[in-house]
Protein backbone atom coordinates (compact mmCIF):
# COMPACT_ATOMS: atom_id res chain seq x y z
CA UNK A 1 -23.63 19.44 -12.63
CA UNK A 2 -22.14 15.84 -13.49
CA UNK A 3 -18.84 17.41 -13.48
CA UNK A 4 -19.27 18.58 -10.29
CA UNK A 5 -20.68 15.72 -8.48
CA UNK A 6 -17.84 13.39 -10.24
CA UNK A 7 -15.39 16.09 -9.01
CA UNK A 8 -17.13 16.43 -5.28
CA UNK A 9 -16.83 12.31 -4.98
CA UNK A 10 -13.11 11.96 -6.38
CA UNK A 11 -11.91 14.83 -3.77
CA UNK A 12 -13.48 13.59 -0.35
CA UNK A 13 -12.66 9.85 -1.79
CA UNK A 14 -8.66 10.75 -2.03
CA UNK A 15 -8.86 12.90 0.88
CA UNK A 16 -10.47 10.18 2.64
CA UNK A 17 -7.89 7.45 1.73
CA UNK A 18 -5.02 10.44 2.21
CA UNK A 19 -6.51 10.41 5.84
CA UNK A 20 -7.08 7.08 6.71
CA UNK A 21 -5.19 4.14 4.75
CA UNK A 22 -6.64 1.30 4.48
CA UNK A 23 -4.58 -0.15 7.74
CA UNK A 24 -5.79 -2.92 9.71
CA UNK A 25 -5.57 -0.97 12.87
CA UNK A 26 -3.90 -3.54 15.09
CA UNK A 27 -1.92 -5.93 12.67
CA UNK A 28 0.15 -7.60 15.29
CA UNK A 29 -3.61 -8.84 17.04
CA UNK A 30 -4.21 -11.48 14.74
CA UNK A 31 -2.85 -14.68 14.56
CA UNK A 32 -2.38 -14.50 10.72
CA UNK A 33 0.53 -11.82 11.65
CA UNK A 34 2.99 -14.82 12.21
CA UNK A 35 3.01 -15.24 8.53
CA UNK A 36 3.96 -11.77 7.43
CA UNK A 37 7.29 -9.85 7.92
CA UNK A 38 8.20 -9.06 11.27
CA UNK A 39 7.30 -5.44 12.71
CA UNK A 40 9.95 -3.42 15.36
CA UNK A 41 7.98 -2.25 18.42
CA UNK A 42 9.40 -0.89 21.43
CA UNK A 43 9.10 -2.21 25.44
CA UNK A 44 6.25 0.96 26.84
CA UNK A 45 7.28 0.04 30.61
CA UNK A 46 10.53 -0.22 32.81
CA UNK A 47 11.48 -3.62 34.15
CA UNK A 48 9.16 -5.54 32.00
CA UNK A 49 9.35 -9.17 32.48
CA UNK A 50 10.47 -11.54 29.24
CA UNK A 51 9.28 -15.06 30.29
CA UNK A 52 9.89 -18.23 28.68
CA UNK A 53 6.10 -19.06 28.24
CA UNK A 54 2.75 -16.66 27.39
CA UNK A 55 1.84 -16.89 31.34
CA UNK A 56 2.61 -14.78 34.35
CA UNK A 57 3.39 -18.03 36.00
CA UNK A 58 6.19 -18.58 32.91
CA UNK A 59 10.02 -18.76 33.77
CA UNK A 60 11.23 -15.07 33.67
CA UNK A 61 14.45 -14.91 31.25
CA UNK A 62 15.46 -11.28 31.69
CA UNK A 63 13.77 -7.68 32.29
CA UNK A 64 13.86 -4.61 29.57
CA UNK A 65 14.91 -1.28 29.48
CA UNK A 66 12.26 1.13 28.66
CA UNK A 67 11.99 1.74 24.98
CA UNK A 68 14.25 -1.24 24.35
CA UNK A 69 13.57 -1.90 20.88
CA UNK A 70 12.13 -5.98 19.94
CA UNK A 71 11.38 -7.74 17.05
CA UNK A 72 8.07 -9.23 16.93
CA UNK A 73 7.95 -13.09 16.46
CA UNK A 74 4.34 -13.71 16.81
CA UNK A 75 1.30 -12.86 19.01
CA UNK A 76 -0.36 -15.27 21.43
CA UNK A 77 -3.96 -16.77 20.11
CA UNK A 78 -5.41 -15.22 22.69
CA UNK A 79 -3.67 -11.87 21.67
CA UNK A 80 -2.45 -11.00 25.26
CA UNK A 81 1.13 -12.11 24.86
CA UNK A 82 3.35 -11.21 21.98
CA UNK A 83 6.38 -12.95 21.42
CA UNK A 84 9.53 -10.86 20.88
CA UNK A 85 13.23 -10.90 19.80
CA UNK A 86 15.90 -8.93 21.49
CA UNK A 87 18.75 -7.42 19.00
CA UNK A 88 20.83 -10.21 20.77
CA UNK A 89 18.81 -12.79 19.66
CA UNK A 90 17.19 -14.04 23.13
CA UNK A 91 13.64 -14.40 22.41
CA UNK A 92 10.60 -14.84 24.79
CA UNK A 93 7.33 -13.60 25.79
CA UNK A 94 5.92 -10.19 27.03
CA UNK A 95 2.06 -9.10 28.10
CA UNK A 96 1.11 -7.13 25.06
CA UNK A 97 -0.14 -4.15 27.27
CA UNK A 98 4.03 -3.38 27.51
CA UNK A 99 4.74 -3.47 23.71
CA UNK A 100 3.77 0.19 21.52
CA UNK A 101 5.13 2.02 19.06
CA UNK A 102 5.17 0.02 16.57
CA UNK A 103 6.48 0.36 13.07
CA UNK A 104 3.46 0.27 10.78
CA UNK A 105 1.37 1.83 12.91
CA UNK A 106 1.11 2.50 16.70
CA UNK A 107 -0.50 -0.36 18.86
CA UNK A 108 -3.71 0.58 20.73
């Protein structure tokens, strides 16, 4: 009976870490992300604004192809706003609702 409980526990425990990592589920929505290595996400709209500041009333530098590819810099404190690289180098700000696809994990 021991044996089987022990086995019962160690099965649903890997197949419950197989299943769900232990992920934060939206890395790039903390402000401690800044620190870590930078993730790749891609641009989820067409024509999305880069803009020199983390405000719709910011200077806009350029637009984005959809699925253009960025490099994350950092993420606003507020979270809204992430701040992005192009493979250029130009950097600047996008709302967050326009970045997805992330590597590491899809944004939500």
């Amino acid at each position: 009976m021991l044996t089987l409980l022990f086995l019962t526990f160690f099965n649903s425990t890997t197949i419950t870490k197989a299943l769900s990592p232990n992920v934060d589920p939206a890395p790039h929505r903390t402000a401690s992300t800044s620190n870590k290595a930078s993730d790749y996400c891609y641009i989820t709209g067409t024509n999305v604004r880069m803009r020199e500041t983390p405000s719709l009333q910011g200077r806009i530098l350029g637009t984005f192809r959809y699925y253009e590819s960025v490099e994350v810099i950092r993420w606003s404190n507020d979270s809204n706003w992430c701040r992005v690289r192009r493979s250029n180098g130009m950097s600047g700000w996008v709302y967050g609702d326009y970045i997805g696809d992330c590597e590491g994990g899809d944004r939500k």
